[in-house]
N, C-alpha and C. Protein backbone atom coordinates (compact mmCIF):
# COMPACT_ATOMS: atom_id res chain seq x y z
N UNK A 1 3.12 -37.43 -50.80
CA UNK A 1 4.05 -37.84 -49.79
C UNK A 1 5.29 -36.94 -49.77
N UNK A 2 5.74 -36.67 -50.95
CA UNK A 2 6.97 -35.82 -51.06
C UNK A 2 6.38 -34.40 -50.58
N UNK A 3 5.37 -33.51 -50.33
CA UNK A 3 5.09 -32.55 -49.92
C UNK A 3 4.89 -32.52 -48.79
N UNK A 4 4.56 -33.73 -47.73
CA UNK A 4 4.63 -33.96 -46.32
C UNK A 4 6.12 -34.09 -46.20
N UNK A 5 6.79 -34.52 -46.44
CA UNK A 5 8.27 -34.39 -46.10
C UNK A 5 8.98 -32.90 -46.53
N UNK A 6 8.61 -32.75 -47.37
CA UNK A 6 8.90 -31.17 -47.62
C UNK A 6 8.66 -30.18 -46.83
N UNK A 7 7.43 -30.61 -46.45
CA UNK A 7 6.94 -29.50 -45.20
C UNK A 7 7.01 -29.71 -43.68
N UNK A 8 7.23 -31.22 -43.79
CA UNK A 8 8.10 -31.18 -42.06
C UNK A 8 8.98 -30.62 -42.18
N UNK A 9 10.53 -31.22 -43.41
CA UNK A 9 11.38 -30.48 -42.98
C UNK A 9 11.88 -28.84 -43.02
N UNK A 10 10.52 -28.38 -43.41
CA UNK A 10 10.50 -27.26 -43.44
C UNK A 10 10.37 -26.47 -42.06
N UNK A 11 9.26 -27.18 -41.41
CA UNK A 11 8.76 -27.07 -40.33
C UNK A 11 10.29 -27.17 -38.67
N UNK A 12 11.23 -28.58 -39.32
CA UNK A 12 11.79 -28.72 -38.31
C UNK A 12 13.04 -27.32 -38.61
N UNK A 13 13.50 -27.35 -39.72
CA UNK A 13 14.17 -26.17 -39.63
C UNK A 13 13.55 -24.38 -39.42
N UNK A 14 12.55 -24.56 -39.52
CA UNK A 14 11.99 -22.75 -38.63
C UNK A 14 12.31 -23.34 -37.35
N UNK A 15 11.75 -24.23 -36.77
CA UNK A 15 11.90 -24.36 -35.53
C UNK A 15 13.09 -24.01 -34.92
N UNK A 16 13.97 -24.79 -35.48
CA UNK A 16 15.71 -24.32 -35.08
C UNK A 16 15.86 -22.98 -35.33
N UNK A 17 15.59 -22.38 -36.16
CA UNK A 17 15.92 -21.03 -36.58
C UNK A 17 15.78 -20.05 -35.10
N UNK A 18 14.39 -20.32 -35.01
CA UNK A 18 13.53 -19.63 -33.80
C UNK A 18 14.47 -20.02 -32.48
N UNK A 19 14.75 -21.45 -32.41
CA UNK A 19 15.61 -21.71 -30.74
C UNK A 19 16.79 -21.19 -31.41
N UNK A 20 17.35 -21.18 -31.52
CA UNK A 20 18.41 -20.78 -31.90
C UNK A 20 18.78 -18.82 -31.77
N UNK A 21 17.59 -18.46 -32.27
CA UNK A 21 17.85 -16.95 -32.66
C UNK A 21 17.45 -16.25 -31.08
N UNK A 22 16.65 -17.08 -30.06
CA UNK A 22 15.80 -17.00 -28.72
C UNK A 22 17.52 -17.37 -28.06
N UNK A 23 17.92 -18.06 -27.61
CA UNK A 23 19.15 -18.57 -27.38
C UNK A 23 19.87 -17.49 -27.11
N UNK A 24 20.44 -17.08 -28.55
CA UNK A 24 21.49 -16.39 -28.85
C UNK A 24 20.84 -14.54 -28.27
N UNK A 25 19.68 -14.26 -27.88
CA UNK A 25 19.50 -13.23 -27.79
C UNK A 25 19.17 -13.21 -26.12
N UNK A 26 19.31 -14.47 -25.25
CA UNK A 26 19.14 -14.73 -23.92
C UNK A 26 20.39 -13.94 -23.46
N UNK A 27 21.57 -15.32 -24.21
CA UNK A 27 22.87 -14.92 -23.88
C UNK A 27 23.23 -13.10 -24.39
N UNK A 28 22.91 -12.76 -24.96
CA UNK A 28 23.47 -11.38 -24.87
C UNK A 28 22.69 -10.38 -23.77
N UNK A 29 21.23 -10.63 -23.91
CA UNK A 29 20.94 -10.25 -22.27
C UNK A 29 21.60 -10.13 -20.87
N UNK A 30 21.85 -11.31 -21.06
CA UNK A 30 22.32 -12.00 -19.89
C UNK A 30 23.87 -11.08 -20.09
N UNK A 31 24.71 -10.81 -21.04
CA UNK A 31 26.30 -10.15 -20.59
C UNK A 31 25.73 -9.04 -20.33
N UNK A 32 24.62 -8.23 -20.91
CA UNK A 32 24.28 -6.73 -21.02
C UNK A 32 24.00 -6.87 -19.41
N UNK A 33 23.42 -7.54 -18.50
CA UNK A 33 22.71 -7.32 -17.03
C UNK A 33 24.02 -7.46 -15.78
N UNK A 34 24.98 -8.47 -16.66
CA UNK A 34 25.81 -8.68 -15.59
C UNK A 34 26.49 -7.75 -15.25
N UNK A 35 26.98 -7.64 -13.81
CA UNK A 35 27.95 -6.91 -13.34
C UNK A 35 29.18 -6.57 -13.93
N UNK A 36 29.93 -5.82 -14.06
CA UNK A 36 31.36 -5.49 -14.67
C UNK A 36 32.01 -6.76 -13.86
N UNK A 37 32.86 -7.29 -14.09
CA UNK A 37 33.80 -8.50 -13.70
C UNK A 37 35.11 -7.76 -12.94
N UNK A 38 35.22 -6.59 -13.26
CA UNK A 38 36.53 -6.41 -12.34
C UNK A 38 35.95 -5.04 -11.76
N UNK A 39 36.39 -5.19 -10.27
CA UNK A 39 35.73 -4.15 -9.22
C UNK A 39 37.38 -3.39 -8.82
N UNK A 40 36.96 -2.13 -8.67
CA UNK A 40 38.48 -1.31 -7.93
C UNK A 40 38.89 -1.79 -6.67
N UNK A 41 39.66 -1.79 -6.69
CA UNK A 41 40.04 -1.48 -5.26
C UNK A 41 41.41 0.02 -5.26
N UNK A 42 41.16 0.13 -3.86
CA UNK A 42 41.61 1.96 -3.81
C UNK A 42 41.71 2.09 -2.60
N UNK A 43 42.99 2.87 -2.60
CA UNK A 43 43.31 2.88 -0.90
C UNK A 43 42.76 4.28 -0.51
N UNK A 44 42.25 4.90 0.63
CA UNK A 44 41.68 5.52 0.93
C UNK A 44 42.08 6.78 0.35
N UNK A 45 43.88 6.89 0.13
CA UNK A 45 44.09 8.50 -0.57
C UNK A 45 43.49 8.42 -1.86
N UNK A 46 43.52 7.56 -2.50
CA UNK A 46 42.95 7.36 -3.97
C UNK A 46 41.37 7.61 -3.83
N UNK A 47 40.38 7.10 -3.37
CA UNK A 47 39.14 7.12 -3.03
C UNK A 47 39.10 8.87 -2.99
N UNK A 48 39.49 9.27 -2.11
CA UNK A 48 39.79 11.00 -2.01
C UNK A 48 39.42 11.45 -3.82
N UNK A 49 39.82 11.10 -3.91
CA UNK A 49 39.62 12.13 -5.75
C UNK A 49 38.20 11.64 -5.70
N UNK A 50 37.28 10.57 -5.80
CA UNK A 50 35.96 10.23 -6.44
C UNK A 50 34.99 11.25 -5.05
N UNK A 51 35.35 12.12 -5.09
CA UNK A 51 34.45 13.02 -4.32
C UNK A 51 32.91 13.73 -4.66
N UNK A 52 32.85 13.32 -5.85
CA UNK A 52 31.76 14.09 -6.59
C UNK A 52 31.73 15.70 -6.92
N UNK A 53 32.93 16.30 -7.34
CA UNK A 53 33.15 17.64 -7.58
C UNK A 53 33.64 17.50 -8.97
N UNK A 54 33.26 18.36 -9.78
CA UNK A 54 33.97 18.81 -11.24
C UNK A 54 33.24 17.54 -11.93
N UNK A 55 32.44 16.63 -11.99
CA UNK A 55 32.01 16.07 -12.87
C UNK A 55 32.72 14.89 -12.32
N UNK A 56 33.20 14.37 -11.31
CA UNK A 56 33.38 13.12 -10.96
C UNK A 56 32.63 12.24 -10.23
N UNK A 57 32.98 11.42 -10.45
CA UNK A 57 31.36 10.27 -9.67
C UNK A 57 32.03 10.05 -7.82
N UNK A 58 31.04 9.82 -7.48
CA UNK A 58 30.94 10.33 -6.24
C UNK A 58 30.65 9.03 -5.05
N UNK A 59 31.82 8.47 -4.42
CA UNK A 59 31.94 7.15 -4.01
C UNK A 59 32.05 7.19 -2.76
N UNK A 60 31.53 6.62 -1.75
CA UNK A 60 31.84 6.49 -0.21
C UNK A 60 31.95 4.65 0.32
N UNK A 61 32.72 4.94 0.81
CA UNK A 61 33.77 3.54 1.46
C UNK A 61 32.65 3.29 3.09
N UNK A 62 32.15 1.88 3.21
CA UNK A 62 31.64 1.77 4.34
C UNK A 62 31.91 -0.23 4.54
N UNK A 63 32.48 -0.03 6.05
CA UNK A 63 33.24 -1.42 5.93
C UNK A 63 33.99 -1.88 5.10
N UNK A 64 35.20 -1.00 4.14
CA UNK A 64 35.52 -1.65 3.37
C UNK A 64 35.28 -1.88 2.01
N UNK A 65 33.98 -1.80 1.87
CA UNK A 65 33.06 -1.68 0.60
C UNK A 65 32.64 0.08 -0.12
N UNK A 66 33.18 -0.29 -1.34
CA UNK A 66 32.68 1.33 -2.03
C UNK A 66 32.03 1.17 -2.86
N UNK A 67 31.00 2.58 -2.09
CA UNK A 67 29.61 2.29 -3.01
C UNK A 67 29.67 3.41 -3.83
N UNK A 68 28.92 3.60 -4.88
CA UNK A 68 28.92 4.33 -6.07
C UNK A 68 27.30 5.27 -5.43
N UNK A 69 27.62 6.45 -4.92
CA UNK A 69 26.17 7.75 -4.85
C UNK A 69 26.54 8.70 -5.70
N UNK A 70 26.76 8.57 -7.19
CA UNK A 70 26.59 9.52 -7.58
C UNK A 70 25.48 9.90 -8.00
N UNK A 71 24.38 8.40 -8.49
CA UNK A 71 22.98 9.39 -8.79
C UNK A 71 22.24 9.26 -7.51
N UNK A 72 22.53 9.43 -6.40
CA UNK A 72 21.62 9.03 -5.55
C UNK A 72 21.17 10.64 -5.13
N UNK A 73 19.96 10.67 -4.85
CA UNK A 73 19.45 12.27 -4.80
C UNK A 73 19.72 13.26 -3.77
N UNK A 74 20.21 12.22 -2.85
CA UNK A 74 20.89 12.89 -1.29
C UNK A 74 22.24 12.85 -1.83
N UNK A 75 22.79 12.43 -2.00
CA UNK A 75 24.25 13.35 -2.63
C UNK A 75 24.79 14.20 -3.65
N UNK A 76 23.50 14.98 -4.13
CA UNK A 76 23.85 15.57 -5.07
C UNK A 76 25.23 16.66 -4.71
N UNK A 77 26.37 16.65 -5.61
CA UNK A 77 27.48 17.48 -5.47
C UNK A 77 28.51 16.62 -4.53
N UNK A 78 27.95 15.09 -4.47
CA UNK A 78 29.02 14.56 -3.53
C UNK A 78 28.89 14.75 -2.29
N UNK A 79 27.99 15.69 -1.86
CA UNK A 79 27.30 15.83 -0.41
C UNK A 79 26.58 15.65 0.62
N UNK A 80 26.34 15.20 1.43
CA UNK A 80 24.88 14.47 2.33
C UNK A 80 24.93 14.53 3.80
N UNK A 81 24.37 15.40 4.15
CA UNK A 81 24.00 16.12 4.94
C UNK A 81 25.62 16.63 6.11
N UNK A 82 26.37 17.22 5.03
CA UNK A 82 27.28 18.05 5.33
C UNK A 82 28.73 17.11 5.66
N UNK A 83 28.64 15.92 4.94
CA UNK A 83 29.54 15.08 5.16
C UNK A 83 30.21 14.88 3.53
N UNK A 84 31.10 14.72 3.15
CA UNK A 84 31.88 14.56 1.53
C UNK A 84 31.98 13.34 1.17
N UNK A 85 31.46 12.84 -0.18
CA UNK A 85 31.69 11.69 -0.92
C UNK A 85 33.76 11.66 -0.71
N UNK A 86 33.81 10.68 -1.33
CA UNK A 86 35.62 10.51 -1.39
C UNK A 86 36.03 9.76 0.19
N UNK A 87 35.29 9.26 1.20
CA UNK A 87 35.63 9.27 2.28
C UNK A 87 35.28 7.45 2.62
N UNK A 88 35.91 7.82 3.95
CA UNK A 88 35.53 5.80 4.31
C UNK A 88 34.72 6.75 5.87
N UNK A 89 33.13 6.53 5.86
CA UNK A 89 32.08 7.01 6.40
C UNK A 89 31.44 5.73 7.48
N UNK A 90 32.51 4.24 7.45
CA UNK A 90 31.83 3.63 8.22
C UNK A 90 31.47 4.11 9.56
N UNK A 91 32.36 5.13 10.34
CA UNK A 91 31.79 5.24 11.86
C UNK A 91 30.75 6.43 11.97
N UNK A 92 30.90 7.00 10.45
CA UNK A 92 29.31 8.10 10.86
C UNK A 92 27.81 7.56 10.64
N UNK A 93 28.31 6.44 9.58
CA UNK A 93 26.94 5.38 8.83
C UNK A 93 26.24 4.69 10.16
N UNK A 94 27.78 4.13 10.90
CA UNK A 94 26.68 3.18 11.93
C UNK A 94 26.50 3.73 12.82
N UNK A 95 27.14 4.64 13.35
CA UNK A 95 26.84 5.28 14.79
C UNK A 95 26.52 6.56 14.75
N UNK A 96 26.52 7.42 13.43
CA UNK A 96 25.66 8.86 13.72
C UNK A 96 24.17 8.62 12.76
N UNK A 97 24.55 8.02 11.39
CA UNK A 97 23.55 8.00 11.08
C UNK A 97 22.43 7.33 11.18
N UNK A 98 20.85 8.08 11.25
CA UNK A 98 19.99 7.48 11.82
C UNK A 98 19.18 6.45 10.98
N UNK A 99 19.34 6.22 9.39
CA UNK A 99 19.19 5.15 9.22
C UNK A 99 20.59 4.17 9.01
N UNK A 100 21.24 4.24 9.65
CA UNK A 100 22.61 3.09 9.48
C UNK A 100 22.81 3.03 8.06
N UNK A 101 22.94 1.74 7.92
CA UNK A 101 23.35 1.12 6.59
C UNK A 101 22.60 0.58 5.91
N UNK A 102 21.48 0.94 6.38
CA UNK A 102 20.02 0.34 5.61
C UNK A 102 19.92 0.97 3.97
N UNK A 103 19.78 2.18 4.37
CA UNK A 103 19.93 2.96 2.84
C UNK A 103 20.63 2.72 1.89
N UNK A 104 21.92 2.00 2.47
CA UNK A 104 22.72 1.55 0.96
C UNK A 104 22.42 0.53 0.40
N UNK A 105 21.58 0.12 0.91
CA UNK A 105 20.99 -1.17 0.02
C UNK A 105 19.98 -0.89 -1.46
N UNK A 106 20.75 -1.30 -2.44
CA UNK A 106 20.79 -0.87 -3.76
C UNK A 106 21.10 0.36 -4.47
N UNK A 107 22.55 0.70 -3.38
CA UNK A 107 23.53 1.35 -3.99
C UNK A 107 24.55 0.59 -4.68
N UNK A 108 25.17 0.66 -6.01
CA UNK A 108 26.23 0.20 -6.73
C UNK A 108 26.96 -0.24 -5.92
N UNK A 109 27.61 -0.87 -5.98
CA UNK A 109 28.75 -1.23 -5.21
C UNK A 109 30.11 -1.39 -6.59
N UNK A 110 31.04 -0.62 -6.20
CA UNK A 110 32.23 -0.03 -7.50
C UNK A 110 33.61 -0.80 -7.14
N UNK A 111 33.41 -1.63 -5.83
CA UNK A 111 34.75 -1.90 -5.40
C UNK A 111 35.50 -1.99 -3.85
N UNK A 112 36.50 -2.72 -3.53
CA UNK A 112 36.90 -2.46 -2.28
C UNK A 112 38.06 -1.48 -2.02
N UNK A 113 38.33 -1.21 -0.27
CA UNK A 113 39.34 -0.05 0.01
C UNK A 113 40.11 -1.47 0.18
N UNK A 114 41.57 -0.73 -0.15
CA UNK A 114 42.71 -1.71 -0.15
C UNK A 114 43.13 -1.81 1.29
N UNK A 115 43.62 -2.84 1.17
CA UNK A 115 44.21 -3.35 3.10
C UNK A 115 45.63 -3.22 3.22
């Protein structure tokens, strides 16, 4: 009898061990996936520097919203199709370019332009 109790409570403490160690390795997942908590905001002269030249990351402002293309493969150098990262591009996005604003969908988003 004393070896059945020995070995439940053996049994109930792995168990905890295991929820416990599952738990604690959710929650650190879970901070590693989340978004950064504080987003820029930047008024358009400021935005100007994140142009993608000299090793800087390479950001374009559309509605307001700045998105992060620096790894995106059409802007390599901050460039896309003869237009410059660092800029607020909403009236070339919706009305020259021919896919709109479709393409930025699952681009970073780094922050808003200040009002």
């Amino acid at each position: 009898m004393k070896k059945l109790i020995i070995l439940f409570m053996a049994l109930v403490v792995a168990l905890l061990i295991v929820a416990t160690g599952c738990t604690r390795q959710e929650q650190s997942n879970n901070a590693a996936n989340s978004p950064p908590e504080t987003k820029l905001i930047l008024t358009l002269d400021e935005l100007a520097a994140y142009n993608g030249k000299n090793g800087k990351p390479a950001y374009v402002a559309v509605d307001g919203v700045i998105y992060d293309v620096t790894e995106r493969p059409a802007w390599k150098n901050g460039e896309h199709n003869g237009y410059q990262a660092g800029q607020d591009l909403t009236d070339i996005i919706k009305n020259k370019s021919p896919h709109g604003i479709s393409k930025l969908s699952g681009v970073p988003v780094v922050g808003s332009v200040a009002k």
